[in-house]
Protein backbone atom coordinates (compact mmCIF):
# COMPACT_ATOMS: atom_id res chain seq x y z
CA UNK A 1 78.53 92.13 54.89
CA UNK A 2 81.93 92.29 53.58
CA UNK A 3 83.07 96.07 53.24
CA UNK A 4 86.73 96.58 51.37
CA UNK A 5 88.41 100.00 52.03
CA UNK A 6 89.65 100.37 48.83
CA UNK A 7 92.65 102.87 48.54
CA UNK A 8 94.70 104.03 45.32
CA UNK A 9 98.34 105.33 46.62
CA UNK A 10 101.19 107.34 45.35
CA UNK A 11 99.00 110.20 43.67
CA UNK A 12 101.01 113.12 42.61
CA UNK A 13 103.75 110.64 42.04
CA UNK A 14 103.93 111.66 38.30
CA UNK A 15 101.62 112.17 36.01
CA UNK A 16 100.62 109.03 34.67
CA UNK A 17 99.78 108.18 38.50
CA UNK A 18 97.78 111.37 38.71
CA UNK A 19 95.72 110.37 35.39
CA UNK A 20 95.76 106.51 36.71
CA UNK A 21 93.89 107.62 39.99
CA UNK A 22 91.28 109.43 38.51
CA UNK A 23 90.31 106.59 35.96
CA UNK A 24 89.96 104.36 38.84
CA UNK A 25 88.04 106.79 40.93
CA UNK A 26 85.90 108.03 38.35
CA UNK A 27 85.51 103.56 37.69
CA UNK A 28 83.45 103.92 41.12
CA UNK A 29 85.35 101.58 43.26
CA UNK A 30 88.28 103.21 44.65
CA UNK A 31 86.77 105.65 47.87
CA UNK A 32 90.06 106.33 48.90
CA UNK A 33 93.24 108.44 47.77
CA UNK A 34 96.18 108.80 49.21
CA UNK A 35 98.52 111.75 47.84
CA UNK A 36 102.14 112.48 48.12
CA UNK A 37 102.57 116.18 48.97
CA UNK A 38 106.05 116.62 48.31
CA UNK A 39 106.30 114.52 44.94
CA UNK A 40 106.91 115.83 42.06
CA UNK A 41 103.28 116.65 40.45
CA UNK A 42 101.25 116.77 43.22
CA UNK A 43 99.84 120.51 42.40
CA UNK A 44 98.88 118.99 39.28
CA UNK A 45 96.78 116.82 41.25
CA UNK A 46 95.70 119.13 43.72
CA UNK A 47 92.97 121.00 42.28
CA UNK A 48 90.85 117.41 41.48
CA UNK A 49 91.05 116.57 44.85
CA UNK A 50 89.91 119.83 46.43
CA UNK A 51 86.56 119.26 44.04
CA UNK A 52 86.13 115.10 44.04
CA UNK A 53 83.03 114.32 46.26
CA UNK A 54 82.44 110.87 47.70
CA UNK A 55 85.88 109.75 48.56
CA UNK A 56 88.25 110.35 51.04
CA UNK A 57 91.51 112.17 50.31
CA UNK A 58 94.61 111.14 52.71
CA UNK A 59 97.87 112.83 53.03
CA UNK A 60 100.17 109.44 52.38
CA UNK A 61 103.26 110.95 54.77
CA UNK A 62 106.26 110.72 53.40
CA UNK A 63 109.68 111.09 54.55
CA UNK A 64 111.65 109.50 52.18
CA UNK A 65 112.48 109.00 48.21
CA UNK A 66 112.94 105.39 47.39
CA UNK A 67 113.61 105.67 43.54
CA UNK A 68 116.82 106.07 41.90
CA UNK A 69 115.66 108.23 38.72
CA UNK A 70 113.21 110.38 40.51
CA UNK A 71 113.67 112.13 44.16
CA UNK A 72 111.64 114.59 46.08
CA UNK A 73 112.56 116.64 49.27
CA UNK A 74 110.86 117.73 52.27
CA UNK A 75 108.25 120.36 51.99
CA UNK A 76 108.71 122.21 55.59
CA UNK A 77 112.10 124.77 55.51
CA UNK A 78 115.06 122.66 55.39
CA UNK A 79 116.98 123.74 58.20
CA UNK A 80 113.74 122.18 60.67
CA UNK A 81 113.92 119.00 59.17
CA UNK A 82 117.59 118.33 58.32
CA UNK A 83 117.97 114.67 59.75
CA UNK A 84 115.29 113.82 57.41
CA UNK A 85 117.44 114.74 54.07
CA UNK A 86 120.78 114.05 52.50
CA UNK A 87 123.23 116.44 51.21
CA UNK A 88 121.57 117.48 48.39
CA UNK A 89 118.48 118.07 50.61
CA UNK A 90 116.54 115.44 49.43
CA UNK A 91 115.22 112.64 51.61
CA UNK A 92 117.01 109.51 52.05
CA UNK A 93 116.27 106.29 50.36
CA UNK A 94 115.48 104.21 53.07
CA UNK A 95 113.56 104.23 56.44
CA UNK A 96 116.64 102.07 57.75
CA UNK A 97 118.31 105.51 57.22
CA UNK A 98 116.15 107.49 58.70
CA UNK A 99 116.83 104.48 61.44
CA UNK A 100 119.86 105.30 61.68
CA UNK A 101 119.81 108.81 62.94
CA UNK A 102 117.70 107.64 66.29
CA UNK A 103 115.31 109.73 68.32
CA UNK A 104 116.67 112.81 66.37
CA UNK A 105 114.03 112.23 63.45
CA UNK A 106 110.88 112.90 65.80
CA UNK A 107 110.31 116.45 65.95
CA UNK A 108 111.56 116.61 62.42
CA UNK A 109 109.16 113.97 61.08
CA UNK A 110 106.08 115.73 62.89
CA UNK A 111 107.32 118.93 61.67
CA UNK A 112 107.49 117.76 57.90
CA UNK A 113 103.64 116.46 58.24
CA UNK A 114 102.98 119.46 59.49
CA UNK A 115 103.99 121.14 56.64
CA UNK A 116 102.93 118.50 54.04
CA UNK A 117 98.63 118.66 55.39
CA UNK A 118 99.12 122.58 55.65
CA UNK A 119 100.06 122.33 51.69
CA UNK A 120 97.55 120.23 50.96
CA UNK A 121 94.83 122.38 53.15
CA UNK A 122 96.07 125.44 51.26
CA UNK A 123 95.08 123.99 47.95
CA UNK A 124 91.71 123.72 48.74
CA UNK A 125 92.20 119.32 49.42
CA UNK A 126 90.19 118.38 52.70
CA UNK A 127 92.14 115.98 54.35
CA UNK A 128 90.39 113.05 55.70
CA UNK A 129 92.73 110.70 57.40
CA UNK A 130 96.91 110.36 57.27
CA UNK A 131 98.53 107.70 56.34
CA UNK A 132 102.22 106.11 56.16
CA UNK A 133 104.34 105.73 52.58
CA UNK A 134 107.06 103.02 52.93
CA UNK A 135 105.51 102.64 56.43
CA UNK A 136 108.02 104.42 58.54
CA UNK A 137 105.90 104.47 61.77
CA UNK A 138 107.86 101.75 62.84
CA UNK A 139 110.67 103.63 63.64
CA UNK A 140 110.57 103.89 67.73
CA UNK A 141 108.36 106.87 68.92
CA UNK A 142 107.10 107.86 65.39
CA UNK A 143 103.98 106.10 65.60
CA UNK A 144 102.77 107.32 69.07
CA UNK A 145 104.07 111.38 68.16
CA UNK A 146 102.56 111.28 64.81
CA UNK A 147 98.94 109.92 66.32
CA UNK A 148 99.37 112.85 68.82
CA UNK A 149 100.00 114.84 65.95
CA UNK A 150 96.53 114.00 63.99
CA UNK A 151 94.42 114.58 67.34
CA UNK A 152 95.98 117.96 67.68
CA UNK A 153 94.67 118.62 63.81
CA UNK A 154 91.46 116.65 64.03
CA UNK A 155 92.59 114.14 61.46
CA UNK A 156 92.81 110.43 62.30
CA UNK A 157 95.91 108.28 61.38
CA UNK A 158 95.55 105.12 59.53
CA UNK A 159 98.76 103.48 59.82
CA UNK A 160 98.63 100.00 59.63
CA UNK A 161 95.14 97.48 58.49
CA UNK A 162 92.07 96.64 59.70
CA UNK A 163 90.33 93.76 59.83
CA UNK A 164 93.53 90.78 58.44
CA UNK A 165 92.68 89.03 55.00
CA UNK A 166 92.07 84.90 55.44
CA UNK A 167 95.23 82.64 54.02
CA UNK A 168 94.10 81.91 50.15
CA UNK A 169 96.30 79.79 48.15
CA UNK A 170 98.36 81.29 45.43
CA UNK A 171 100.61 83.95 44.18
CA UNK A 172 100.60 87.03 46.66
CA UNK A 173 101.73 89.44 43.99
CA UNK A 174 101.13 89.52 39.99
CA UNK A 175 101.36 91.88 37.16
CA UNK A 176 98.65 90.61 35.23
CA UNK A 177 95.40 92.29 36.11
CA UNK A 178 92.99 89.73 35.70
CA UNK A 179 95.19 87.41 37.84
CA UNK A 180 94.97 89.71 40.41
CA UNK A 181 90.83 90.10 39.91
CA UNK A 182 90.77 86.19 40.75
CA UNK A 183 93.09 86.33 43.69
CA UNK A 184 90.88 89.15 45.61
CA UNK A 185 87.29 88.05 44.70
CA UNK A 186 88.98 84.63 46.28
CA UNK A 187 90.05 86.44 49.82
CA UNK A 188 86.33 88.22 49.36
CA UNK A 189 84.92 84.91 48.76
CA UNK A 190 87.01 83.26 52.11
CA UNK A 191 86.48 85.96 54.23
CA UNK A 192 84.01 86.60 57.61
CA UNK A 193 81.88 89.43 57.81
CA UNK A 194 83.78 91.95 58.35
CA UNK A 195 85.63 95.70 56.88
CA UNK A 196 89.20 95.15 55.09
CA UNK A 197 91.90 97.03 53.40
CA UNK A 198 92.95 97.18 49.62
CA UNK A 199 95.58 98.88 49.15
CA UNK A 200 97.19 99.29 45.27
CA UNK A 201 99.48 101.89 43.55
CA UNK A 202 97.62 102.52 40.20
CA UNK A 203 99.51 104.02 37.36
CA UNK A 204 100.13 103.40 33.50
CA UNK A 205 102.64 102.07 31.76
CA UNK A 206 104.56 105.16 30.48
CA UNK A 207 107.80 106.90 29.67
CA UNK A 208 107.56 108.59 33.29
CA UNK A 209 106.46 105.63 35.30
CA UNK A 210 109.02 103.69 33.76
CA UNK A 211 111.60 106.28 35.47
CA UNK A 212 110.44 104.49 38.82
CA UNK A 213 113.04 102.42 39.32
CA UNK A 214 114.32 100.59 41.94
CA UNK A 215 118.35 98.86 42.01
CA UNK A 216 117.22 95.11 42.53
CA UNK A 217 114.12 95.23 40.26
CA UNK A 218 114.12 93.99 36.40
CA UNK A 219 113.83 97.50 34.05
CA UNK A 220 109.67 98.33 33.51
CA UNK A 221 108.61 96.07 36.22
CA UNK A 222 107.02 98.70 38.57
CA UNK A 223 105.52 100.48 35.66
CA UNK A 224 103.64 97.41 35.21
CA UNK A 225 102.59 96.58 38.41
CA UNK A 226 101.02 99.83 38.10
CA UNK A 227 99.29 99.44 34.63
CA UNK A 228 97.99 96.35 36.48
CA UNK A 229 96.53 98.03 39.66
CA UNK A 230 94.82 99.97 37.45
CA UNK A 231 93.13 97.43 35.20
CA UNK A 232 92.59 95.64 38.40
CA UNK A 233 90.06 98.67 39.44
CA UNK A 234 88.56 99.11 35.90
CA UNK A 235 87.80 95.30 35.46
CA UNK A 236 84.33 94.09 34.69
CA UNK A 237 84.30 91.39 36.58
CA UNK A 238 85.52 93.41 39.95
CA UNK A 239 82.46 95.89 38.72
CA UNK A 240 79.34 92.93 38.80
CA UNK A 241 81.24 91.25 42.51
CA UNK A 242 80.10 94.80 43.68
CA UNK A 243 76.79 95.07 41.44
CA UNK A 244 75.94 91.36 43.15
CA UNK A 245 76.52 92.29 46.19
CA UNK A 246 79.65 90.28 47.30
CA UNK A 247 81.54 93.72 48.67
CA UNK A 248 80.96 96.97 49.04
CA UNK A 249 83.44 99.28 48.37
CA UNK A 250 84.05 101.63 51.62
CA UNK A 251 85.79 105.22 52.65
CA UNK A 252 87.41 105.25 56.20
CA UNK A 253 85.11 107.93 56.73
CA UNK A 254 82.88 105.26 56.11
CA UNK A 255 83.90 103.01 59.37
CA UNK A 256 84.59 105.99 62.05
C-alpha cells in the first residue's frame, strides 16, 4: 500500500489561503493542515479548525517573516523573545538571521512555540503534531529543544519527511496544476510500499496573495504556485488515483 500524508501549509496566511485550505479539505484529500499562529488572519481561520473532524491540525512554527509586503511578529511578549525580532518587532526575514544571533535564539524560539500552541489551544484548535515553516530546526540545538518541547506538551514534532520519494524524471516544480497531477501520480506510480509526504501551500490567485512577494521572484509568481496547489488537490484525475486505489490519502495521526 502506498499511503501519502498529504499536508496543505501556510493557513492563516491571508485569506485567500484560509478559503484555499478549506476547498481542498472539504475536496477529501488533504488530512493535514498546518496553520501559522502569528500570521495575519489566523483567528479568521481558527474557529474551522477547532470544528473540522477527520484531519489533523498542526501548529506550522514560525519564527520568521519571509515576505517583503506582508510581515508578522512573534506572538509570546516581546521582551522574552527579542533575538527573534527586528526593530520594529517583527521577525526577521531569514533563518540565516536568526543564524546569526547563535545559541541566544533557543530559549526564545521554545518560548515563542509556547506561546503560538497555547493560542491556538485557546481557540478551541486541537493540536495534533508541530511542524517547522522555512524549516529553521536546522539551526544548532533547535531541533533537539523543540522535540523536548513537544514531549513536555504531549504533541509530536514532525520536522523533516518520512519515507524519501524515488528519482522520476522531469520538472521538480510547476505552476500548472495538471502538470503537477502527472508528476506525483508518476512518484506514486515508481514508488515501494510504503507512507510519504506531500507537502503544498494552497492558495488563490488574488489581490492579497499577490502581496506575497519575495525580492528575486518575477511579480504574481507565488500567487500562482498557490492557485496551482490548489487545483492540484481539487483535480479529477488525483480524485479516481485515490477512488482506484493507487494511494490513500493519510493523517500523521494516521502512522503513530
Amino acid at each position: 500500500m502506498i499511503r501519502v500524508v498529504t499536508r496543505a501549509d501556510d493557513g492563516g496566511s491571508c485569506l485567500s489561503a484560509n478559503e484555499a485550505v478549506r476547498a481542498v479539505v472539504e475536496g477529501g484529500i488533504v488530512r493535514n493542515v498546518s496553520v501559522m499562529v502569528p500570521a495575519p488572519t489566523f483567528r479568521e481561520l481558527a474557529p474551522w479548525l477547532a470544528e473540522v473532524r477527520g484531519v489533523d491540525v498542526g501548529v506550522h512554527l514560525t519564527m520568521n517573516a519571509e515576505w517583503e509586503r506582508v510581515k508578522w511578529g512573534p506572538c509570546a511578549p516581546l521582551d522574552r523573545v527579542q533575538p527573534l525580532a527586528d526593530q520594529d518587532g517583527l521577525f526577521l526575514s531569514t533563518t540565516a538571521a536568526l543564524h546569526e544571533r547563535g545559541d541566544s535564539v533557543i530559549e526564545p524560539i521554545v518560548t515563542e512555540a509556547r506561546a503560538q500552541v497555547a493560542l491556538a489551544r485557546s481557540l478551541g484548535i486541537e493540536v495534533a503534531y508541530l511542524d517547522d515553516h522555512m524549516g529553521f530546526t536546522w539551526l544548532p540545538g533547535v531541533r533537539s529543544a523543540l522535540e523536548a518541547f513537544g514531549h513536555e506538551i504531549g504533541i509530536p514534532t514532525r520536522f523533516g519527511g518520512l519515507t524519501p520519494w524515488p528519482s522520476v524524471p522531469g520538472e521538480s516544480s510547476t505552476e500548472d496544476a495538471e502538470a503537477m497531477v502527472t508528476r506525483f501520480l508518476a512518484l506514486v506510480s515508481a514508488a515501494p510500499e510504503g507512507t510519504y509526504l506531500w507537502v503544498t501551500h494552497p492558495g488563490f490567485d488574488r489581490e492579497d496573495m499577490r502581496a506575497f512577494t519575495l525580492p528575486d521572484a518575477p511579480a504574481g509568481r507565488i500567487a500562482r504556485e498557490r492557485e496551482a496547489d490548489r487545483r492540484f488537490w481539487l483535480s479529477p484525475r488525483l480524485r479516481e488515483a485515490v477512488a482506484s486505489g493507487s494511494f490513500a490519502p493519510g493523517r500523521f495521526s494516521d502512522i503513530g
